[in-house]
Protein backbone atom coordinates (compact mmCIF):
# COMPACT_ATOMS: atom_id res chain seq x y z
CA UNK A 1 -31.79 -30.99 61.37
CA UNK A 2 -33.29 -34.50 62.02
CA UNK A 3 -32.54 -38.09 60.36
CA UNK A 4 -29.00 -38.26 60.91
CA UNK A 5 -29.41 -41.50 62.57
CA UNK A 6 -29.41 -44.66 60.39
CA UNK A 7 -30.64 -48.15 62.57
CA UNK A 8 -32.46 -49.22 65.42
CA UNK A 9 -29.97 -51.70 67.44
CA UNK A 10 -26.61 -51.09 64.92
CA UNK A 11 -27.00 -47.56 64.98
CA UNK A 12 -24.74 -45.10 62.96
CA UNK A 13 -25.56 -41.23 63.62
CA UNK A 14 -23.19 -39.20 61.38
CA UNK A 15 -21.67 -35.36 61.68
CA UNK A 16 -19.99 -33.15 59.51
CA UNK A 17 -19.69 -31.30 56.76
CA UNK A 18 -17.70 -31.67 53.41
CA UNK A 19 -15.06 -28.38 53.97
CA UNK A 20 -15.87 -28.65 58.04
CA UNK A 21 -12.90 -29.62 59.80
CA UNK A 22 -13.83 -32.86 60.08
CA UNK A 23 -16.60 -35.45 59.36
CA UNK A 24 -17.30 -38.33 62.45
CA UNK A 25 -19.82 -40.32 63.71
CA UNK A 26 -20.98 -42.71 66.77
CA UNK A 27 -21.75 -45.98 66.19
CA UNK A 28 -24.09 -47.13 69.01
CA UNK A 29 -25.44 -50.99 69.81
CA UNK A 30 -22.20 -52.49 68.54
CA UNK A 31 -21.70 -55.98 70.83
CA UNK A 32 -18.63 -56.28 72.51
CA UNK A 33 -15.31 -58.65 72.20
CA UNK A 34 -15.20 -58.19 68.24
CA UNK A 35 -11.49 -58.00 67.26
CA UNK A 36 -11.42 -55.32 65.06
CA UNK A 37 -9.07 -54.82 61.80
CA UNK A 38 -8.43 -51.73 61.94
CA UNK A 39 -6.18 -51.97 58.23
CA UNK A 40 -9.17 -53.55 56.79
CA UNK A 41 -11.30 -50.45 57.88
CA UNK A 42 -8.99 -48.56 56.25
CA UNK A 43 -8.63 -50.42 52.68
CA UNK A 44 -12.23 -49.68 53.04
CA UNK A 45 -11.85 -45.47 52.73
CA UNK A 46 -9.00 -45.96 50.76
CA UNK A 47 -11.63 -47.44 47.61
CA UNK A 48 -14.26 -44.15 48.57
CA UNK A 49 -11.28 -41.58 49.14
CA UNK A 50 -10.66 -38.74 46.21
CA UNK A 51 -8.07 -38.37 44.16
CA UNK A 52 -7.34 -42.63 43.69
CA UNK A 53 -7.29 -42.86 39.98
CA UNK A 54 -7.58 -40.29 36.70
CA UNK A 55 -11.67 -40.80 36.67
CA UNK A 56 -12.48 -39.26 40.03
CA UNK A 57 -11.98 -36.30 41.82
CA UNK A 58 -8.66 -35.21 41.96
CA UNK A 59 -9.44 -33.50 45.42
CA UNK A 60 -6.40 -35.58 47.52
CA UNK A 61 -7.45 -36.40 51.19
CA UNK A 62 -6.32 -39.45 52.99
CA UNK A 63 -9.58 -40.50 54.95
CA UNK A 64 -7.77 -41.44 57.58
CA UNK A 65 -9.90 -42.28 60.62
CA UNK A 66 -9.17 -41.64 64.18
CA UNK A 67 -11.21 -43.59 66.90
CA UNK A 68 -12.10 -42.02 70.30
CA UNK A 69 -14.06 -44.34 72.02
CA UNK A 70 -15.92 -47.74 72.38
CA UNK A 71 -12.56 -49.77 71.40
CA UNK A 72 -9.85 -51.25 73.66
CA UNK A 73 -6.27 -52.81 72.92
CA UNK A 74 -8.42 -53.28 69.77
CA UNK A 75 -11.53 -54.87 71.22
CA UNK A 76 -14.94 -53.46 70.83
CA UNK A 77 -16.60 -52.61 74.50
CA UNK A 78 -19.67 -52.48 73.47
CA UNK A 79 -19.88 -48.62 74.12
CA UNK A 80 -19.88 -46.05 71.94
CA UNK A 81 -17.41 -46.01 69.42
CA UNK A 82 -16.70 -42.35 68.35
CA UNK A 83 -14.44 -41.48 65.30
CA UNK A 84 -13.66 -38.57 63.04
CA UNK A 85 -12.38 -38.12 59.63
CA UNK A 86 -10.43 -34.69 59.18
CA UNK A 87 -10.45 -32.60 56.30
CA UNK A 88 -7.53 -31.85 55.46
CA UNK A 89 -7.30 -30.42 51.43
CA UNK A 90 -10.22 -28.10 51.05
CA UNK A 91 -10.44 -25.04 48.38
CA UNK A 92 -13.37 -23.71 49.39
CA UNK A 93 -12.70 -20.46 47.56
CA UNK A 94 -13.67 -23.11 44.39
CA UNK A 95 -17.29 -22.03 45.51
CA UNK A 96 -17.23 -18.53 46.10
CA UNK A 97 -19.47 -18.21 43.04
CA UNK A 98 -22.18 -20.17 44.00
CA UNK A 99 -22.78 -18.04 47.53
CA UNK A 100 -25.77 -16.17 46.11
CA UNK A 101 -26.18 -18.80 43.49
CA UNK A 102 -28.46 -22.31 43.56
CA UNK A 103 -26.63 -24.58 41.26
CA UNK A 104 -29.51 -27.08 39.07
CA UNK A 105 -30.26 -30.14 40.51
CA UNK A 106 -28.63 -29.71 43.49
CA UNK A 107 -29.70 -28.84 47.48
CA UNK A 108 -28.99 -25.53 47.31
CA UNK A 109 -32.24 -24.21 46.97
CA UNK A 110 -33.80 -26.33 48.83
CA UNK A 111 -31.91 -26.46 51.98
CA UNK A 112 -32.45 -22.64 51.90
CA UNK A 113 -35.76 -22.78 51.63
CA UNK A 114 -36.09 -25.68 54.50
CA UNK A 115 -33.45 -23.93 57.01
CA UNK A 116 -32.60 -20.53 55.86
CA UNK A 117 -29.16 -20.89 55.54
CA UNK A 118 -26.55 -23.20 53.82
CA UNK A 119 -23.10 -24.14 53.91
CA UNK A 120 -22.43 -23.48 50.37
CA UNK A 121 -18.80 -24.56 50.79
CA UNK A 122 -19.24 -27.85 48.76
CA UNK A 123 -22.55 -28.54 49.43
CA UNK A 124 -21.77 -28.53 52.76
CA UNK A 125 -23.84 -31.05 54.82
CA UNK A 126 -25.58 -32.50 51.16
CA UNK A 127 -22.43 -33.35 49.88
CA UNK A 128 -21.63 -36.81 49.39
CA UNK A 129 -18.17 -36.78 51.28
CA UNK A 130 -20.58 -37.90 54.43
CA UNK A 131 -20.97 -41.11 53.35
CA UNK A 132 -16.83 -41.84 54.41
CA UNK A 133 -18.94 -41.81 57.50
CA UNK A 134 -21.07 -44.90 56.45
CA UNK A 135 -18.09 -46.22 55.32
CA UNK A 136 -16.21 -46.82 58.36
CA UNK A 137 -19.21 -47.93 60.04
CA UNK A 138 -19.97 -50.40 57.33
CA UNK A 139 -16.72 -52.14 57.55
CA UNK A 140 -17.21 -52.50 61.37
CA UNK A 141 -20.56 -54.14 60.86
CA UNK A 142 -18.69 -56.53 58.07
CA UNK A 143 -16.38 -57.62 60.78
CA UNK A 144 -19.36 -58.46 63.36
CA UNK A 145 -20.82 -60.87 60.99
CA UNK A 146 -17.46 -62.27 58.91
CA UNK A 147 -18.98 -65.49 57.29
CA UNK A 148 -21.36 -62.91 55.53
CA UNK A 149 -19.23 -61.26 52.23
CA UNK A 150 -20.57 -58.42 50.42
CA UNK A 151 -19.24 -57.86 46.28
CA UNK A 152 -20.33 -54.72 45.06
CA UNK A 153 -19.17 -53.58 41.56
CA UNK A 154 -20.06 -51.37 38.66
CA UNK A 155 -22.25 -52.94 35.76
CA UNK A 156 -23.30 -49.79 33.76
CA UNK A 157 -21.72 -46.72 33.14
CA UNK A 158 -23.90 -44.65 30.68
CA UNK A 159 -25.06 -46.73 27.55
CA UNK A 160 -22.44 -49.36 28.57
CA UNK A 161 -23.90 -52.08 30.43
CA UNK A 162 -22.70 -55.60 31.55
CA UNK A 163 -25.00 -58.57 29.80
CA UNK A 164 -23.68 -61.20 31.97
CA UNK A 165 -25.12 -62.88 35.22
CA UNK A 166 -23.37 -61.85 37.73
CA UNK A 167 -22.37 -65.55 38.50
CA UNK A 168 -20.61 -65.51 35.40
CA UNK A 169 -18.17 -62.92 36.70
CA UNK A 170 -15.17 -62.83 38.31
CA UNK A 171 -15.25 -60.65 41.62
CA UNK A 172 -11.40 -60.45 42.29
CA UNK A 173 -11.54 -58.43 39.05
CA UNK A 174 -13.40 -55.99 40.65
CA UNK A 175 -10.26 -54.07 42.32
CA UNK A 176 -8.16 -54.30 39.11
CA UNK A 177 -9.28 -51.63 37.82
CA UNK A 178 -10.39 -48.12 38.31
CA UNK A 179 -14.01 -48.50 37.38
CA UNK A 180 -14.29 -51.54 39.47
CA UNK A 181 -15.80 -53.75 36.72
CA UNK A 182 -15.35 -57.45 37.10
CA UNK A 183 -16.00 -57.48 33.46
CA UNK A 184 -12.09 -56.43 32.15
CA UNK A 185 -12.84 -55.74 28.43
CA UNK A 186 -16.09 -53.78 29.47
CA UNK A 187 -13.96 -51.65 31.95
CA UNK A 188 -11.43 -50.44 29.47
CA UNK A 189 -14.72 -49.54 27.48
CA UNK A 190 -16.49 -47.79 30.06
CA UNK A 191 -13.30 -46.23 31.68
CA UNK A 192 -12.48 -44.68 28.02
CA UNK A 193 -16.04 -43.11 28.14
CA UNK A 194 -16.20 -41.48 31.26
CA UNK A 195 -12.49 -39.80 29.93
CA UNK A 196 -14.44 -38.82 27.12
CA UNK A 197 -17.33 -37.46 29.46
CA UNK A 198 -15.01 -35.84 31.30
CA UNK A 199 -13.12 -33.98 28.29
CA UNK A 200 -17.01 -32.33 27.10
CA UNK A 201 -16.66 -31.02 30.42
CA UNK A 202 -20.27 -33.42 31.55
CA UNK A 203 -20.66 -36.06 33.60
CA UNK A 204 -22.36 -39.57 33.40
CA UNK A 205 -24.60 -41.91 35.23
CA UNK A 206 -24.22 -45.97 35.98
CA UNK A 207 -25.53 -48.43 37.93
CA UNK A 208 -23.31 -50.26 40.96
CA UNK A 209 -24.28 -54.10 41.67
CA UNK A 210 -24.15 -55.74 45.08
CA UNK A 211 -24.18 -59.40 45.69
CA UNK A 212 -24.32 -60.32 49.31
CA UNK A 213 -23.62 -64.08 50.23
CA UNK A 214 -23.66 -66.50 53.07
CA UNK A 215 -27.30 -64.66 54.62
CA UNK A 216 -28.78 -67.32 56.92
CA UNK A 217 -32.65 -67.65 56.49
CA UNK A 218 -34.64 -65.40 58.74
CA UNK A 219 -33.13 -61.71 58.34
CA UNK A 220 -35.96 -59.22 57.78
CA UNK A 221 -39.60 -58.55 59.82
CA UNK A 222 -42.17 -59.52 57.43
CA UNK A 223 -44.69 -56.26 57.84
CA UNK A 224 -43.02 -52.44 57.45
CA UNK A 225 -39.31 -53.80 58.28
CA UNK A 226 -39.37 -55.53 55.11
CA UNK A 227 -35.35 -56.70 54.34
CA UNK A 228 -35.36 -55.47 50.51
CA UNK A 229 -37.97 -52.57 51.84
CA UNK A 230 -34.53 -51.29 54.55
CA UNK A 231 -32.46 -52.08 51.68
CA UNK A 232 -33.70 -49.69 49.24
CA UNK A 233 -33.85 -47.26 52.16
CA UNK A 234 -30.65 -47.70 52.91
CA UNK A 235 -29.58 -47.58 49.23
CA UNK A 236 -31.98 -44.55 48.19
CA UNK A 237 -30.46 -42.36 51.03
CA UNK A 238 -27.36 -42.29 49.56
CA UNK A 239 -26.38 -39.43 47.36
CA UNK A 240 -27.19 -39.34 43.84
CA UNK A 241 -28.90 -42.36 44.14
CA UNK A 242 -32.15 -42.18 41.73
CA UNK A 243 -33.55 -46.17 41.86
CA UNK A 244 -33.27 -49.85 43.47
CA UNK A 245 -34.23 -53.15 42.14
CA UNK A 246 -33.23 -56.16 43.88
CA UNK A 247 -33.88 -60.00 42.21
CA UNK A 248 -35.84 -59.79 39.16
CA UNK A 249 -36.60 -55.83 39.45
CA UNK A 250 -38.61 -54.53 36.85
CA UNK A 251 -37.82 -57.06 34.59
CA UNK A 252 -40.01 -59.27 36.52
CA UNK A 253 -43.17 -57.59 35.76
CA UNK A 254 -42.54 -58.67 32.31
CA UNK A 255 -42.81 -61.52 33.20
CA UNK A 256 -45.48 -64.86 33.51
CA UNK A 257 -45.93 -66.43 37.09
CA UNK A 258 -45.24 -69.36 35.71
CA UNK A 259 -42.25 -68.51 34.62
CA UNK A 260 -41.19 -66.42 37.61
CA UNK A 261 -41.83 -68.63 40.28
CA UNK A 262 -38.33 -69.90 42.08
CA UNK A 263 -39.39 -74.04 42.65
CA UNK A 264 -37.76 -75.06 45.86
CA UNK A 265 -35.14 -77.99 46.38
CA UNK A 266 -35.62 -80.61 48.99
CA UNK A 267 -33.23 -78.75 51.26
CA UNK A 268 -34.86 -75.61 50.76
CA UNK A 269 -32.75 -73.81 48.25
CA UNK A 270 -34.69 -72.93 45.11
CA UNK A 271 -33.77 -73.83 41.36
CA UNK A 272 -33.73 -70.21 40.49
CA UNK A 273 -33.57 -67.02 42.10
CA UNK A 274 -35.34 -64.31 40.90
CA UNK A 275 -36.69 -63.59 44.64
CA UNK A 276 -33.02 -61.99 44.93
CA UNK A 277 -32.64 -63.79 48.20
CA UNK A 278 -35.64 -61.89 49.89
CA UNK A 279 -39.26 -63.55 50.32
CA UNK A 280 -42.16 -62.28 52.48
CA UNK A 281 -39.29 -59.56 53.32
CA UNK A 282 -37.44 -62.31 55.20
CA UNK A 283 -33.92 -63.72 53.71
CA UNK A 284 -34.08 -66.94 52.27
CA UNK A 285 -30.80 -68.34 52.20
CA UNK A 286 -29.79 -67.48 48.62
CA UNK A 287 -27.75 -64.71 47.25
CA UNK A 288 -29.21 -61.42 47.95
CA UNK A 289 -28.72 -59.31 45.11
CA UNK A 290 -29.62 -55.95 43.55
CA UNK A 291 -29.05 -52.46 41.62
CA UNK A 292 -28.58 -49.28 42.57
CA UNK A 293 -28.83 -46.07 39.89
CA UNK A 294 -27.19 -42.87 39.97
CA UNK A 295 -27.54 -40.19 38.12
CA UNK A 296 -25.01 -37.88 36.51
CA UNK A 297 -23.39 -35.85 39.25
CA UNK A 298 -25.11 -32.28 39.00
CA UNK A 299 -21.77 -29.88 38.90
CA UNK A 300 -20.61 -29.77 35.40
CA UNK A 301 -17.60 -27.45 33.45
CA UNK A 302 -20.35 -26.22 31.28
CA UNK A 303 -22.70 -23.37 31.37
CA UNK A 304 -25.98 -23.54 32.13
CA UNK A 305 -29.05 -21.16 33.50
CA UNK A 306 -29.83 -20.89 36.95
CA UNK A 307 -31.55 -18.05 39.70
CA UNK A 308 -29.59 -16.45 42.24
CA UNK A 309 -31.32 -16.25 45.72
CA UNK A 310 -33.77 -12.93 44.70
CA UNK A 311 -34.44 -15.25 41.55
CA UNK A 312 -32.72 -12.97 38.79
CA UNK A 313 -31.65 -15.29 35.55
CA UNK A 314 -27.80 -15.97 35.86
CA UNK A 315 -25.72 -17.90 33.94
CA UNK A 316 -23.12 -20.23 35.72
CA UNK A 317 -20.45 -22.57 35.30
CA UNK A 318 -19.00 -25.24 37.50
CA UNK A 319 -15.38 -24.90 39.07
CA UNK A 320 -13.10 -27.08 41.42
CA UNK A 321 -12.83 -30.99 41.54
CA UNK A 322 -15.40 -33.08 40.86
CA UNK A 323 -16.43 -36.44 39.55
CA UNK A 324 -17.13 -36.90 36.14
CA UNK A 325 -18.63 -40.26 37.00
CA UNK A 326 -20.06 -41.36 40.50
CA UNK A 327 -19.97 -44.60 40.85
CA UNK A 328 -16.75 -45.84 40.74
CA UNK A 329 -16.19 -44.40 44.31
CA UNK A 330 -19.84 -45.40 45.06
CA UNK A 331 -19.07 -49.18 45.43
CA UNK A 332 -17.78 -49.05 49.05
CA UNK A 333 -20.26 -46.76 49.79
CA UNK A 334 -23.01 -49.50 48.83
CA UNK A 335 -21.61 -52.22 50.57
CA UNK A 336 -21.40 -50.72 53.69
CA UNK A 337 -25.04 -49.67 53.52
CA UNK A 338 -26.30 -53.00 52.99
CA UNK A 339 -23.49 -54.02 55.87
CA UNK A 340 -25.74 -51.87 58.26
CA UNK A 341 -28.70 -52.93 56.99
CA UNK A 342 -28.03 -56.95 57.55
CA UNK A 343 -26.22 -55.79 60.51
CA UNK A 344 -29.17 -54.36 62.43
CA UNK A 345 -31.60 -57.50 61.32
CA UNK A 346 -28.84 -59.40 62.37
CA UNK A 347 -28.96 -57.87 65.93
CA UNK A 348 -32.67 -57.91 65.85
CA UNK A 349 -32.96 -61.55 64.82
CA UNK A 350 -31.38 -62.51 68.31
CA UNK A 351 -34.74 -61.84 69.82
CA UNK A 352 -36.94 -63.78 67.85
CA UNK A 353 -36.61 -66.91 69.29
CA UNK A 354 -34.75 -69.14 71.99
């Protein structure tokens, strides 16, 4: 299996599978002498874990991650860092069903088709418990570039979206509650829904906001390596993920040049920013911000129609834990993304000029 390597300086290459023993990675081109905190790395898991609040998966693992290498008397070295995440409360017997079954809209089929076998145990190397890898690298990269801060938060969950610049908002909100809303009136609202969701035995969609501040200018190669062009890579390989728009999105298109245009100050800020931070691919100076859509996660507690692997008709019905809504957990998961992203442009900016 190829592309399990994400970066070309800050590089993350993940292993693992979700009812595996464990899940780890190697993080490779880290600089050394960064004084790691190793409780903030953990906070970090703690908001992607399972089993956190009433809305998620009630699947109870404690992410804890053990480093191997790379790291001394809490020091990077500038080698290697290994580290591993061990399962530790799997029921894979909640999947038994699905052996000679492809459940809709997920990889089943497909990774079949593509390899010949699959680790139908969760989803196996498709399921979305790999990104506590990205995770822990993400919160290394945030701690190589600290004046940098990264909000991420939820601003739609179904029909239920947030009207309000996200300038408007209060981002210490965002942890006080389990939707990890900023807005508190509209997290009550969309918390109560996704209960609801959960009850019909279906699941939900949303969209997760990031706003990263405190980019210098120059982040970003202006040709293939576009910054918003790594971005939505970086955002569109995570799982579930269905679309990115970053600064105006589609709404610009809408829109009048005129009208659009972001006039610059004499400093070279600009009056507006519907660029989202990003021009010519290169980081401005302003806020970089965007969206990131995910759909409704695929297992649901109802029945539905699906083949079995000699393609006779079946009817199925999902079992075990599972999220009723994604992107709750999903915010972590998006920061430290666009953490590897800036990180790597960051790293690659150093050789630009004297």
């Amino acid at each position: 299996m190829a592309g399990n390597t994400y970066g070309k300086l800050f590089k993350l290459i993940t292993f693992g599978e979700s009812h595996g023993s464990a899940l780890g990675g190697v993080i490779d081109g880290c600089p050394s002498g960064i004084t790691l905190d190793f409780e903030a790395i953990q906070n970090e898991m703690n908001r992607r874990k399972p089993g956190q609040s009433s809305i998620v998966t009630q699947r109870k693992e404690p992410d804890e991650v053990t480093f191997y290498s790379g790291i001394f008397e809490g020091q990077t070295t500038g080698t290697p860092i290994g580290f591993a995440i061990h399962n530790t409360n799997q029921k894979s017997k909640d999947y038994s069903h699905i052996k000679e079954t492809y459940r809709p809209s997920h990889a089943d089929y497909v990774y079949d088709q593509k390899y010949g076998v699959r680790d139908y145990r969760g989803g196996g190397r498709s399921s979305a418990r790999e990104t506590s890898c990205r995770v822990v690298a993400g919160a290394i990269a945030k701690q190589m570039m600290p004046e940098i801060t990264f909000n991420a938060f939820v601003s739609g969950v179904g029909p239920i979206k947030l009207d309000k610049d996200y300038q408007s908002l209060d981002f210490s909100n965002i942890e006080k509650n389990p939707v990890r809303c900023p807005d508190l009136e509209a997290a009550v609202e969309m918390e109560n829904y996704i209960k609801q969701i959960r009850k019909e035995g279906d699941t939900v969609g949303g969209i997760v906001t990031c706003v990263i501040q405190n980019v210098h200018v120059g982040l970003g190669e202006p040709v293939f390596d576009k910054l918003h062009a790594e971005l939505g890579k970086a955002m569109l390989s995570i799982n579930a993920v269905k679309g990115f728009e970053y600064g105006s999105g589609f709404e610009g298109s809408k829109m009048k040049g005129s009208d659009h245009n972001d006039p610059y100050n004499s400093d070279g800020t600009t009056q507006s920013n519907r660029s989202g931070g990003i021009q010519g691919g290169i980081s401005n100076g302003m806020d970089i911000y965007f969206n990131v859509a995910f759909k409704p996660v695929a297992t649901i507690m109802q029945k539905q129609e699906t083949i079995t692997k000699d393609g006779q008709k079946v009817e199925m019905q999902g079992k075990g834990r599972h999220d009723p809504c994604v992107v709750p957990r999903a915010v972590p998961i998006v920061e430290a993304m666009a953490a590897l992203v800036l990180a790597d442009f960051f790293l690659l900016n150093r050789s630009v000029k004297l």
